[in-house]
Protein backbone atom coordinates (compact mmCIF):
# COMPACT_ATOMS: atom_id res chain seq x y z
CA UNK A 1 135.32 -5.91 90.55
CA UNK A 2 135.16 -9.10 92.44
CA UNK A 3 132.22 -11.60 93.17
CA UNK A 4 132.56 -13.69 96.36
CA UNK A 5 131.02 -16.98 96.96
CA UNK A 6 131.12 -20.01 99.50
CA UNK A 7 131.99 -23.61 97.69
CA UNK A 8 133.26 -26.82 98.96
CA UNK A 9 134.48 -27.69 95.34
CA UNK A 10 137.61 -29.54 96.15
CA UNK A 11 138.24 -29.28 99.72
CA UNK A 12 136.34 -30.91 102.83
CA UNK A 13 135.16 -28.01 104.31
CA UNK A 14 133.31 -25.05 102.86
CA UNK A 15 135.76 -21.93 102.16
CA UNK A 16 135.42 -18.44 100.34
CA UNK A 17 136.68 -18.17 96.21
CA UNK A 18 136.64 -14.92 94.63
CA UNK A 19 135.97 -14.32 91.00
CA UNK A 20 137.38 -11.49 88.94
CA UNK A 21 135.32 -10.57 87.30
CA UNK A 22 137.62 -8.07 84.61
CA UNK A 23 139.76 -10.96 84.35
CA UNK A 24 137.80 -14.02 84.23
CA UNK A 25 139.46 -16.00 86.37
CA UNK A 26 138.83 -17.55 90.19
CA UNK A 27 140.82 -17.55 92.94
CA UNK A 28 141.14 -19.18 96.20
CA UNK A 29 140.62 -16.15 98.77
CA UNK A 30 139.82 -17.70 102.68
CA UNK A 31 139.95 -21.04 103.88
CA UNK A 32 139.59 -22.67 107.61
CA UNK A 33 139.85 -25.55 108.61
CA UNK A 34 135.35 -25.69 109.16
CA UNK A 35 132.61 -24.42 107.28
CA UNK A 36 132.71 -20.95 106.08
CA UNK A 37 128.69 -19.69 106.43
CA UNK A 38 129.22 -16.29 106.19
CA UNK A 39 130.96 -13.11 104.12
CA UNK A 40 130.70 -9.40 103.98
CA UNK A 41 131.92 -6.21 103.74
CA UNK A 42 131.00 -2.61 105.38
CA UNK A 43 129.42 0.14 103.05
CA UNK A 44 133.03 1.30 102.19
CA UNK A 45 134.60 -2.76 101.85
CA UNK A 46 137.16 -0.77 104.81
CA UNK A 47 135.89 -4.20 107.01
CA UNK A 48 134.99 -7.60 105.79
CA UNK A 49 133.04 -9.60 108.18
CA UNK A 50 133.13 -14.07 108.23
CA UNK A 51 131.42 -16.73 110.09
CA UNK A 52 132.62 -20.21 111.14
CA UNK A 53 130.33 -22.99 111.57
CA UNK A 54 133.16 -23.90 114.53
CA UNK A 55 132.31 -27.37 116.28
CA UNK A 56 128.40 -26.50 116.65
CA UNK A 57 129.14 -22.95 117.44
CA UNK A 58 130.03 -20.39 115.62
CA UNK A 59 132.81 -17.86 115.56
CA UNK A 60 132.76 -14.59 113.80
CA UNK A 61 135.57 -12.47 112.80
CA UNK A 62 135.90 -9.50 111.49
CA UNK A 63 138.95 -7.79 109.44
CA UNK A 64 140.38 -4.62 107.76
CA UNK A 65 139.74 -5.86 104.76
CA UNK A 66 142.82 -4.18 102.88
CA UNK A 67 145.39 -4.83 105.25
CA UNK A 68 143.94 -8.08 106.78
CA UNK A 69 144.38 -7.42 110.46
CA UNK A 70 141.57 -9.02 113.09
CA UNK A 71 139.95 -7.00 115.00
CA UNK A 72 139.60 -7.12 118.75
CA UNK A 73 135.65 -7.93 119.23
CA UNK A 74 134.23 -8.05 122.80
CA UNK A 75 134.30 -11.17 124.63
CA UNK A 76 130.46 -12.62 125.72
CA UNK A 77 131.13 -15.47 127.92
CA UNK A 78 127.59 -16.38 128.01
CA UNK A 79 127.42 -16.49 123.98
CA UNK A 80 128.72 -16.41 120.40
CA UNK A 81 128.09 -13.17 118.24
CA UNK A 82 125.83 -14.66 115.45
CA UNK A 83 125.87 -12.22 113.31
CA UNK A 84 127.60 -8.51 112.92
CA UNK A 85 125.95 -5.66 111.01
CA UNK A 86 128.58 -2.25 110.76
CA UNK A 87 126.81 0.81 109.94
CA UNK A 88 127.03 2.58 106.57
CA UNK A 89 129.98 5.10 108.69
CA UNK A 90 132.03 1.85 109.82
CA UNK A 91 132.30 3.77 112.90
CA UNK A 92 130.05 1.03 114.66
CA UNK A 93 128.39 -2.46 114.62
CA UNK A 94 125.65 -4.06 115.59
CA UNK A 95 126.33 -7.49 117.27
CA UNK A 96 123.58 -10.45 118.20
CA UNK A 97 124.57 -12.56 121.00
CA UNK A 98 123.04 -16.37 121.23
CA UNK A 99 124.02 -18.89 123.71
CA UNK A 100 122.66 -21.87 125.99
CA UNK A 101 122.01 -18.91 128.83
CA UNK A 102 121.60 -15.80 126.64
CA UNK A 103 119.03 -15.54 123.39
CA UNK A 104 119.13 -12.81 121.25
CA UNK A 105 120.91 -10.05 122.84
CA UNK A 106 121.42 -6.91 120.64
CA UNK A 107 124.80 -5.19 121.78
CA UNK A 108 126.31 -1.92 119.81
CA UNK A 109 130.27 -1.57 119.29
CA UNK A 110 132.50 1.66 118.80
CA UNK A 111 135.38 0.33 117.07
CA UNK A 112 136.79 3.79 117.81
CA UNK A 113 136.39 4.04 121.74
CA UNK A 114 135.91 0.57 121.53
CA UNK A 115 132.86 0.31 124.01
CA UNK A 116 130.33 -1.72 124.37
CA UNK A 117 126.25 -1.10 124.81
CA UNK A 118 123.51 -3.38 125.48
CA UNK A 119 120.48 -2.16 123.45
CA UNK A 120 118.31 -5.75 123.77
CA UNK A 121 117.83 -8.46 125.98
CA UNK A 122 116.09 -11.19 124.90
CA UNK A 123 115.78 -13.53 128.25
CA UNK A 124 112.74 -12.94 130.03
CA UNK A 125 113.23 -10.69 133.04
CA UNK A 126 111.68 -13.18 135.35
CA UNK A 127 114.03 -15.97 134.16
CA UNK A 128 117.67 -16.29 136.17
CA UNK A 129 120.53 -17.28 134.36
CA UNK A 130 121.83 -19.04 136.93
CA UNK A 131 119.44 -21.69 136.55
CA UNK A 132 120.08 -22.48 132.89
CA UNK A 133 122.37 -24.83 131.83
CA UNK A 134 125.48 -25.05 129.42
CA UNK A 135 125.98 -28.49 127.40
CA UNK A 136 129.42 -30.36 127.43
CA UNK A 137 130.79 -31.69 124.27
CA UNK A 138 131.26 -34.73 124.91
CA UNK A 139 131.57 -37.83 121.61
CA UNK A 140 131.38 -41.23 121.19
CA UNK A 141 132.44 -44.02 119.43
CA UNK A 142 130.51 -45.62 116.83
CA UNK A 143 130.54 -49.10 115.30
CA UNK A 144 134.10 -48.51 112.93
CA UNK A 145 135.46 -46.51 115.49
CA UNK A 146 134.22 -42.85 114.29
CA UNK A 147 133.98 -40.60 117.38
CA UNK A 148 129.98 -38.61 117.07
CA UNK A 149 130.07 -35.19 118.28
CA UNK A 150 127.22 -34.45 120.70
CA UNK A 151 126.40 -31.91 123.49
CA UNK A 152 124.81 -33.12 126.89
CA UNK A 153 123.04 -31.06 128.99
CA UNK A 154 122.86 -32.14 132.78
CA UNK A 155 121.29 -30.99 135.79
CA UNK A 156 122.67 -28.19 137.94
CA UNK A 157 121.49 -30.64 140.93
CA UNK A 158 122.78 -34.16 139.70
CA UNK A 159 125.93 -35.58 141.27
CA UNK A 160 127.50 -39.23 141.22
CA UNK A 161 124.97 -40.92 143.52
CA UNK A 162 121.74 -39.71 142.25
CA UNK A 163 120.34 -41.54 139.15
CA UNK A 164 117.74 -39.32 136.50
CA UNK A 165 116.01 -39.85 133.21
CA UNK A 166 118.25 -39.13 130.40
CA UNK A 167 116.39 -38.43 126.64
CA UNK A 168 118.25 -38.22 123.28
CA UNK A 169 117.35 -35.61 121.49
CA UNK A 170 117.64 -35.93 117.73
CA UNK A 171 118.03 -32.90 115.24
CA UNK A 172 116.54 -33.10 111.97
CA UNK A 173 117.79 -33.65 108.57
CA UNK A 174 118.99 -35.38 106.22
CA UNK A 175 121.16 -32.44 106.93
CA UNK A 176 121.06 -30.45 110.25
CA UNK A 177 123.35 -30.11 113.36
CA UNK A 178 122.22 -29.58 117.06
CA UNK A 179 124.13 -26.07 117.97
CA UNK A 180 125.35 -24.36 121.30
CA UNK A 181 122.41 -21.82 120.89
CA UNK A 182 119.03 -21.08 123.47
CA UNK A 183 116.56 -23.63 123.81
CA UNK A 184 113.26 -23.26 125.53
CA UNK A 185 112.58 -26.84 125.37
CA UNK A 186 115.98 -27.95 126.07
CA UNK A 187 116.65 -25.56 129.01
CA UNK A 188 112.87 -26.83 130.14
CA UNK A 189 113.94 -30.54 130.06
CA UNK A 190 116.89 -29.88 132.21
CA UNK A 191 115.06 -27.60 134.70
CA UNK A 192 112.51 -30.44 135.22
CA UNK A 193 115.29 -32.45 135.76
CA UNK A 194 115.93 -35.08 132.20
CA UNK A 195 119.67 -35.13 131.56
CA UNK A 196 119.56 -34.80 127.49
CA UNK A 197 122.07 -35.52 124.78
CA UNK A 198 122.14 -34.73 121.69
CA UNK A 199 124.00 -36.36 118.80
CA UNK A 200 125.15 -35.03 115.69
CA UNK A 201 125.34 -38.03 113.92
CA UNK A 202 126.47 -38.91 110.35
CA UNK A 203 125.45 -36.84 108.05
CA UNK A 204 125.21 -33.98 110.34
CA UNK A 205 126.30 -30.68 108.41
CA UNK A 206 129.31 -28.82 110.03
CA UNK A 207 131.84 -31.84 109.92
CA UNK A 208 133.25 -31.70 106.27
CA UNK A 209 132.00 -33.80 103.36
CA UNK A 210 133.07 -37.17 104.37
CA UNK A 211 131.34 -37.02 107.55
């Protein structure tokens, strides 16, 4: 009865309209205050599932769709869930994992017993975390004042007194946005020891229209 769609039409950010389609008529139905990139619902519509482009990461939630209430997902402290698939019982879901330090991990979640399996890892067994690196977000000012958002990646072995080679990595475009996500060529830069920052500069997708 309804059609959902992602639209920026008269706001900054991308949010979610509905469209009855009995009626005729649209409606306003979830806004945040970033870029909507992502809507669903389980076999049954009993969850409804949205993604948040959320300062170059994203942020996944997912709802009882009738009565609205979040549900508790996991935490992943080495990554964002990416993207959520719930089986056709909406007794579980299938979660992928991404981060700086974690590719594509598959994990499965009861929402009934509410526990967690890995079923996937996608890091290389003969790769240690611990020597992969998270980026700050850091920004800077530009020539009128606007603040850039970046990330910068550094060094597990640089300190105050030791100078390295720094690189600026530059996305693509005229869209694009660098994103807190694995790298093999960004985690390789750092390992050989180039401290590397990477803008998303004007025009960058993620920051609202005006940007």
């Amino acid at each position: 009865s309804f059609l959902y769609y992602i639209t920026n039409e008269g706001r900054e950010f991308e949010y979610v309209k509905r469209y009855e389609l009995a009626a005729g008529r649209s409606e306003v139905f979830e806004v945040y205050p970033w870029d909507v990139t992502y809507i669903g619902f389980s076999a049954g519509e009993k969850y409804r599932v949205i993604a948040c482009n959320e300062n170059a990461g994203t942020v996944l939630r997912i709802y009882k769709h009738q009565t609205n209430r979040l549900i508790d997902l996991p935490a992943f402290p080495d990554g964002d869930i990416v993207s959520a698939k719930i089986s056709p019982s909406e007794r579980m879901v299938a979660l992928y994992v991404n981060g700086d330090r974690c590719p594509d991990t598959l994990f499965v979640y009861d929402f009934t017993t509410q526990e967690t399996r890995k079923l996937i890892c996608g890091l290389a067994p003969n790769v240690n975390t611990a020597d992969l690196v998270e980026p700050e977000q850091v920004s800077y000012g530009s020539f009128d004042g606007l603040e850039i958002p970046s990330l910068f990646w550094k060094p597990h072995q640089v300190g105050p007194e030791r100078k390295i080679p720094a690189l600026v990595y530059v996305h693509g475009g005229p869209g694009g946005q660098i994103r807190k996500k694995y790298s093999e060529l960004l985690q390789y830069l750092v390992n050989h020891g180039y401290a590397v920052l990477a803008p998303n500069y004007r025009g960058s997708s993620g920051y609202g229209k005006t940007y």
